[in-house]
Protein backbone atom coordinates (compact mmCIF):
# COMPACT_ATOMS: atom_id res chain seq x y z
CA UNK A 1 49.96 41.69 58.38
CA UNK A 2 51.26 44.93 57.23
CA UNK A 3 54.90 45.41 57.05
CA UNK A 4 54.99 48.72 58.25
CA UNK A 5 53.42 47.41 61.91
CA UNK A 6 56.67 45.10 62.42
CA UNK A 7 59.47 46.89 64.39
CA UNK A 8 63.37 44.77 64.15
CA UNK A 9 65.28 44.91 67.24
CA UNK A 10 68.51 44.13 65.83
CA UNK A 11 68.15 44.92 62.34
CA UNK A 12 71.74 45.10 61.02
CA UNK A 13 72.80 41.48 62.82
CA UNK A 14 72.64 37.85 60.69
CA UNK A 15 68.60 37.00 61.88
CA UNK A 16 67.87 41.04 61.74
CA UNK A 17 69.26 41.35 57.93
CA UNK A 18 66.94 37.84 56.82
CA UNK A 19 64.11 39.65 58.50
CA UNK A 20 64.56 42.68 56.84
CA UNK A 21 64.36 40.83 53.11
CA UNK A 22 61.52 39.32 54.61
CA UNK A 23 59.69 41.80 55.64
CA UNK A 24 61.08 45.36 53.76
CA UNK A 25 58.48 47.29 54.76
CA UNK A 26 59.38 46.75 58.61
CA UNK A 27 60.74 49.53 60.98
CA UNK A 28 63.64 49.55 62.80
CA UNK A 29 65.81 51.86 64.49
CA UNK A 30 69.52 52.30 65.66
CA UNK A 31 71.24 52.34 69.21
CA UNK A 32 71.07 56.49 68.94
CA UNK A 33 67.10 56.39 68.30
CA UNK A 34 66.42 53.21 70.29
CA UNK A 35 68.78 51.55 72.97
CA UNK A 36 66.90 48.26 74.50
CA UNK A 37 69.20 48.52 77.51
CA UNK A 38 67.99 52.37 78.53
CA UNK A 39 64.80 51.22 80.15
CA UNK A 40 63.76 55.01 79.52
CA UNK A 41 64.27 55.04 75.88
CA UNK A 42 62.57 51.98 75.24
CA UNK A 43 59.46 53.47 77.68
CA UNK A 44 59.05 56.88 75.61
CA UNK A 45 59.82 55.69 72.04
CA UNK A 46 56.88 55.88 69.69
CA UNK A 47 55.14 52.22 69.50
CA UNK A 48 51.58 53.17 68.63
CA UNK A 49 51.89 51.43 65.11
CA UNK A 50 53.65 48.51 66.27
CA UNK A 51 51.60 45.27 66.10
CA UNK A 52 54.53 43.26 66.43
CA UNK A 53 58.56 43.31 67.81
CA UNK A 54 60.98 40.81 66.18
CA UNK A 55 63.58 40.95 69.08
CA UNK A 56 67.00 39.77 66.73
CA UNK A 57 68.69 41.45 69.47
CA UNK A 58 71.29 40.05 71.46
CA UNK A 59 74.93 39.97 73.47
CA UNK A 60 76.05 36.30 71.07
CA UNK A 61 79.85 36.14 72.38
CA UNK A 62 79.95 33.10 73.89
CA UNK A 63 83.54 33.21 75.29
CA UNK A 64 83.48 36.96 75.72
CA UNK A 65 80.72 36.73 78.10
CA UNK A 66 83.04 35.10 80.52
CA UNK A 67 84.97 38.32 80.98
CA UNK A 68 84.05 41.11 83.48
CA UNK A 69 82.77 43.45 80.87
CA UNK A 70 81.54 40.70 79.08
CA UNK A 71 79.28 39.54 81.38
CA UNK A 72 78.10 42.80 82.09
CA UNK A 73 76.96 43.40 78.51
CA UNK A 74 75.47 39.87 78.10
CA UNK A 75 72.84 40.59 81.01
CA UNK A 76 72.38 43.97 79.61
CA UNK A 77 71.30 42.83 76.22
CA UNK A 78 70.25 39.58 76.49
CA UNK A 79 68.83 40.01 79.85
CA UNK A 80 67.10 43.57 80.97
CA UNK A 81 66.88 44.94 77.62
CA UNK A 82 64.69 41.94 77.06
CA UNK A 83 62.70 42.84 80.16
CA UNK A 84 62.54 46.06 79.14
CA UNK A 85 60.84 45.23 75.81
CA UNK A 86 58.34 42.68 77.53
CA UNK A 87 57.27 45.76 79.58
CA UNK A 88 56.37 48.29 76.50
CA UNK A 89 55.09 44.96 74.62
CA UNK A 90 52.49 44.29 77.21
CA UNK A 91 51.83 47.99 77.87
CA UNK A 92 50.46 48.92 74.06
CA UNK A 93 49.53 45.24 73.32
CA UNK A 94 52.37 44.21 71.22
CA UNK A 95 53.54 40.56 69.86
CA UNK A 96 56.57 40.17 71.11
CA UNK A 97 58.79 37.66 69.06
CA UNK A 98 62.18 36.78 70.82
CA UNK A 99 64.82 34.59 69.61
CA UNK A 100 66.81 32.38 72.02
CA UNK A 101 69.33 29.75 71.86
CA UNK A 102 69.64 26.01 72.87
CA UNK A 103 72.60 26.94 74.89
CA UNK A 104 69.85 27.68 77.76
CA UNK A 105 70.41 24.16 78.13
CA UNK A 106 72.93 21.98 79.67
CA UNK A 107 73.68 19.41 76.99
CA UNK A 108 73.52 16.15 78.91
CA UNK A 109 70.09 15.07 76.86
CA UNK A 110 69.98 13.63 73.19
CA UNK A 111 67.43 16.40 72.36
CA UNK A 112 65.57 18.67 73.85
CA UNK A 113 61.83 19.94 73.97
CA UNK A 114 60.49 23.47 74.69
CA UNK A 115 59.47 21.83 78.49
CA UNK A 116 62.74 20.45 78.85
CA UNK A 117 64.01 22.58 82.28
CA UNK A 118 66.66 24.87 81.34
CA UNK A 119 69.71 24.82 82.98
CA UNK A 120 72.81 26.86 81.34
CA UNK A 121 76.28 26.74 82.34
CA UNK A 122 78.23 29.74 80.86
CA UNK A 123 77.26 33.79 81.62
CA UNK A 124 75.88 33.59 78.12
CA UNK A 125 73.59 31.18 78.56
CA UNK A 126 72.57 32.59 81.61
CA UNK A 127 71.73 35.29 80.49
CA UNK A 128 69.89 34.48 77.57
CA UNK A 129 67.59 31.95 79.86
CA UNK A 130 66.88 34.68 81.83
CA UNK A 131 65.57 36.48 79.23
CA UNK A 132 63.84 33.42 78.20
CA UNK A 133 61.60 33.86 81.80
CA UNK A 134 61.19 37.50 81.35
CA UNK A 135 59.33 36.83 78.12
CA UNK A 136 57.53 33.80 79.13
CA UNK A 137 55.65 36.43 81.71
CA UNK A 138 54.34 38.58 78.87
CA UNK A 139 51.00 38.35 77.58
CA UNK A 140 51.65 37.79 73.83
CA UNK A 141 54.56 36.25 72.90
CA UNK A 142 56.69 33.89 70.90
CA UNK A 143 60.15 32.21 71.92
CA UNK A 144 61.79 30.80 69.10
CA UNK A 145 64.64 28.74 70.13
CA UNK A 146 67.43 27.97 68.18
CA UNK A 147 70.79 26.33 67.41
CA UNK A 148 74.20 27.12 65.68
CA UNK A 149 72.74 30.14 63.22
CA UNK A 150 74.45 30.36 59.83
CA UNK A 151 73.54 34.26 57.84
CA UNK A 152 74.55 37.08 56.52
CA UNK A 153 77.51 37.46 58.73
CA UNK A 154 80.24 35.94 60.44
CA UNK A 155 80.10 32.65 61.23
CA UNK A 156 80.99 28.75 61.11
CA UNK A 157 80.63 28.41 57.25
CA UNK A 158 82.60 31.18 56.35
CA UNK A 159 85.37 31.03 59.08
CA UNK A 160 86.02 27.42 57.58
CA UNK A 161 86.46 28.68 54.10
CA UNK A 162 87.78 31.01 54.99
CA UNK A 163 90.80 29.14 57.01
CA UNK A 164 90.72 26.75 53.98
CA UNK A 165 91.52 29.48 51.61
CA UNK A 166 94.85 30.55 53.78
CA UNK A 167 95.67 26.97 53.57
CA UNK A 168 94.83 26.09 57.01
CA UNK A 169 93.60 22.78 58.39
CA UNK A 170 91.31 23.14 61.46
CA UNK A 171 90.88 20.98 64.51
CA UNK A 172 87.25 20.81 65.48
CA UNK A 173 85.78 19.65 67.89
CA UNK A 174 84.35 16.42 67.24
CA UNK A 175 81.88 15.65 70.55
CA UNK A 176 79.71 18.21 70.72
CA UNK A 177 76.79 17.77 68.69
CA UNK A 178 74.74 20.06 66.84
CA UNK A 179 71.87 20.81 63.88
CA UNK A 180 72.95 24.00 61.93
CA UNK A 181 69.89 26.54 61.63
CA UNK A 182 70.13 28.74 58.66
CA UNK A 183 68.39 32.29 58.86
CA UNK A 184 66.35 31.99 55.64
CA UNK A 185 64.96 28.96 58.12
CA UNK A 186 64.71 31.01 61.18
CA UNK A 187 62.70 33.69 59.27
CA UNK A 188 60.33 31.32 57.79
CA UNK A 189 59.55 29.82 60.91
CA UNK A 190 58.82 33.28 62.33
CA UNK A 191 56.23 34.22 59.08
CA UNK A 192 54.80 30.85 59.68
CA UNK A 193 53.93 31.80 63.93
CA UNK A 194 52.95 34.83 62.39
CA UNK A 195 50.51 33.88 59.28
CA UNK A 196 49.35 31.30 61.07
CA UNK A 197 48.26 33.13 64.22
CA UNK A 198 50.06 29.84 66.42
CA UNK A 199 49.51 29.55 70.25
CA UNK A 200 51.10 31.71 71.85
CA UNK A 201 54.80 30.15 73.81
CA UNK A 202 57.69 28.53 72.83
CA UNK A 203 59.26 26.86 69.39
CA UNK A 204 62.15 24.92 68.80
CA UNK A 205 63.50 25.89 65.28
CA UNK A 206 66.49 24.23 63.47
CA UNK A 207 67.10 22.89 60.13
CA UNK A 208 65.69 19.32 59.76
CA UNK A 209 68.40 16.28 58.69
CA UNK A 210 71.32 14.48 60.92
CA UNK A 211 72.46 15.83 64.33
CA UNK A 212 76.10 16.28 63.70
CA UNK A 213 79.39 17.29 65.29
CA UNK A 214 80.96 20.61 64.39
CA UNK A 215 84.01 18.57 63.04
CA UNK A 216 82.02 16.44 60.38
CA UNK A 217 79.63 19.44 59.70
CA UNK A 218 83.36 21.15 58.41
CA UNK A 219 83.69 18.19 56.58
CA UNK A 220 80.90 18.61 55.22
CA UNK A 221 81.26 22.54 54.18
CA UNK A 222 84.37 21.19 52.41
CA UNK A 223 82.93 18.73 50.33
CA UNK A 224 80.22 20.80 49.10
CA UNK A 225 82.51 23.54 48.65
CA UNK A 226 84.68 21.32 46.50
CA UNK A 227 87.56 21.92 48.76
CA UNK A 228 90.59 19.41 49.94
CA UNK A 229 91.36 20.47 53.36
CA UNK A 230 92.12 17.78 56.22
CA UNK A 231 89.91 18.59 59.39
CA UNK A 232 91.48 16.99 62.78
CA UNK A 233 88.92 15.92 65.68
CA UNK A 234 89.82 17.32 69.30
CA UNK A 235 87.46 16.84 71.77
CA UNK A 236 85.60 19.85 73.75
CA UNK A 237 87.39 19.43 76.85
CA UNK A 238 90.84 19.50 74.58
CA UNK A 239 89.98 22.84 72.78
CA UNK A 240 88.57 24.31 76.60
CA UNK A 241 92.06 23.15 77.66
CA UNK A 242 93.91 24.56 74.71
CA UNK A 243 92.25 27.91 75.35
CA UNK A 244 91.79 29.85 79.25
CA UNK A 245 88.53 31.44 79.81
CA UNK A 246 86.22 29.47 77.03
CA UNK A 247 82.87 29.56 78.40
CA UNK A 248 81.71 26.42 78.90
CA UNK A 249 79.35 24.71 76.16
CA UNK A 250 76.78 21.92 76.21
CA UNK A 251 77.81 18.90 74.46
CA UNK A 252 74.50 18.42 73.13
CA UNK A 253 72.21 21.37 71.70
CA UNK A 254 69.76 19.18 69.26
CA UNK A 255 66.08 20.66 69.89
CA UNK A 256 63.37 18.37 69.14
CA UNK A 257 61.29 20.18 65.90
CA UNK A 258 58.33 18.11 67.25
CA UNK A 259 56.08 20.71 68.44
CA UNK A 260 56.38 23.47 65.37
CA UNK A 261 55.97 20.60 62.75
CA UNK A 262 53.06 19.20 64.17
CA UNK A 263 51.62 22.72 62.89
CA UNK A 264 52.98 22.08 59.57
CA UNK A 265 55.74 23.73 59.07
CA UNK A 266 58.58 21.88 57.60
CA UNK A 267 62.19 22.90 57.40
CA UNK A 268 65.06 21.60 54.70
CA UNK A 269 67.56 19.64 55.63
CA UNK A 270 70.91 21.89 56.71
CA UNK A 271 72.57 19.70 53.61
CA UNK A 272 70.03 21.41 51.15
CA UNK A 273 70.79 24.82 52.88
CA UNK A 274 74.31 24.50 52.94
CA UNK A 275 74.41 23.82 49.47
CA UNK A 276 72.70 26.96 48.40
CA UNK A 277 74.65 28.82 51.01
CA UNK A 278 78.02 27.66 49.57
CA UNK A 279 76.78 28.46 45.83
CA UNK A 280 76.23 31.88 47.03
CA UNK A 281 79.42 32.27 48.52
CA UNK A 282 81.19 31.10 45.63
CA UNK A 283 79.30 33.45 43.22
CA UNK A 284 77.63 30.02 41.32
């Protein structure tokens, strides 16, 4: 597939920069040429060499959500302006690719599988379920769910450093369990649907290696990083406590990788990641 027929909704986020070094040639616009929540703007913008939409888009804070604006915004992004892309995809024939989140789920299974019934507990996950139907109506598409996403950008890997580097020790929570997804992952998983022209629905994409709890995943940042920072377990109902208005998270988001790899694709273990994510951030 040609670059140039590949349009990035939410270019300039974590998954949106990894697709754009993946696929340079791709278009993309910003919020002042194309605003997925302007049903209007979406309708009349020029799609006629699109082939495919990467939708990197979306509304991602978790706790913000919660909050009367925030929850407004959430729906917005992660909820209409999805609808709003199914309706143009379907309208000029257009492979839509949407990325969702394990959050859609409630966290009381060890894993879960793309047929597992959603059921989210916080606006955010709401509304990114939500979205998750919308798309599931339209005639081409790919939902590629996924789990704790480590980029480009802020997130769990550099906060810890970055606390470590200011001398901080972190409590983390130590009961909710997790598989970190790296973006260089994420966007192989995509080319893979993509090259390898895979039935059309949903995909559970993480890395591969040990479920693990956010506390011992720190622990594990710190070792590779070479650093010698305590890390304190808390629980998640002791940080909820500690903090009014935390959305409310599942204690389990593992996705079962079952389904994708039986096509053949195989993702690294987060360790292997991680590694060449620290190097990077330590200039090695």
């Amino acid at each position: 597939m040609n670059d140039s027929e590949i349009f990035i909704v939410g270019a300039k986020g974590q998954l949106g920069l990894a697709l754009q070094t993946q696929y340079p040639g791709a278009k993309s616009a910003d919020v002042d040429e194309l605003d997925i929540t302007n049903a209007e703007s979406v309708a009349i913008f020029d799609w006629s060499d699109v082939k495919v939409i990467l939708n990197a888009a979306a509304f991602t804070n978790v706790d913000g959500a919660e909050t009367p604006d925030g929850t407004e915004a959430a729906w917005a992004v992660n909820d209409e302006a999805v609808g709003n892309l199914v309706k143009v995809a379907d309208a000029n024939n257009i492979l839509l690719v949407h990325v969702s989140t394990a959050y859609v789920f409630d966290g009381t299974k060890d894993s879960y599988t793309e047929t597992d019934e959603m059921n989210p507990l916080g606006e955010y996950a709401k509304s990114k379920a939500a979205g998750d139907e919308r798309v599931a109506k339209a005639q081409k598409y790919y939902i590629v769910r996924t789990d704790s996403v480590i980029g480009d950008g802020k997130n769990f890997v550099r906060t810890m450093l970055g606390l470590a580097e200011k001398g901080i020790a972190p409590t983390v929570v130590a009961d909710q369990i997790i598989r970190p997804t790296f973006t260089s992952v994420l966007v192989k998983s995509i080319k893979f649907l993509l090259d390898n022209n895979a039935p059309y629905g949903i995909y559970n994409v993480t890395n591969e290696g040990p479920n693990v709890s956010w506390a011992d995943f720190t622990r594990a940042i710190y070792k590779e990083a070479g650093v010698d920072t305590n890390v304190t377990d808390t629980t998640l109902e002791e940080y909820a406590s500690s903090k009014p208005g935390i959305a409310p998270r599942p204690l389990n988001s593992v996705l079962d990788l079952g389904k994708i790899e039986s096509l053949g694709f195989k993702p690294n273990d987060w360790h292997e990641d991680l590694k060449d994510y620290i190097a990077k951030e330590q200039g090695k």
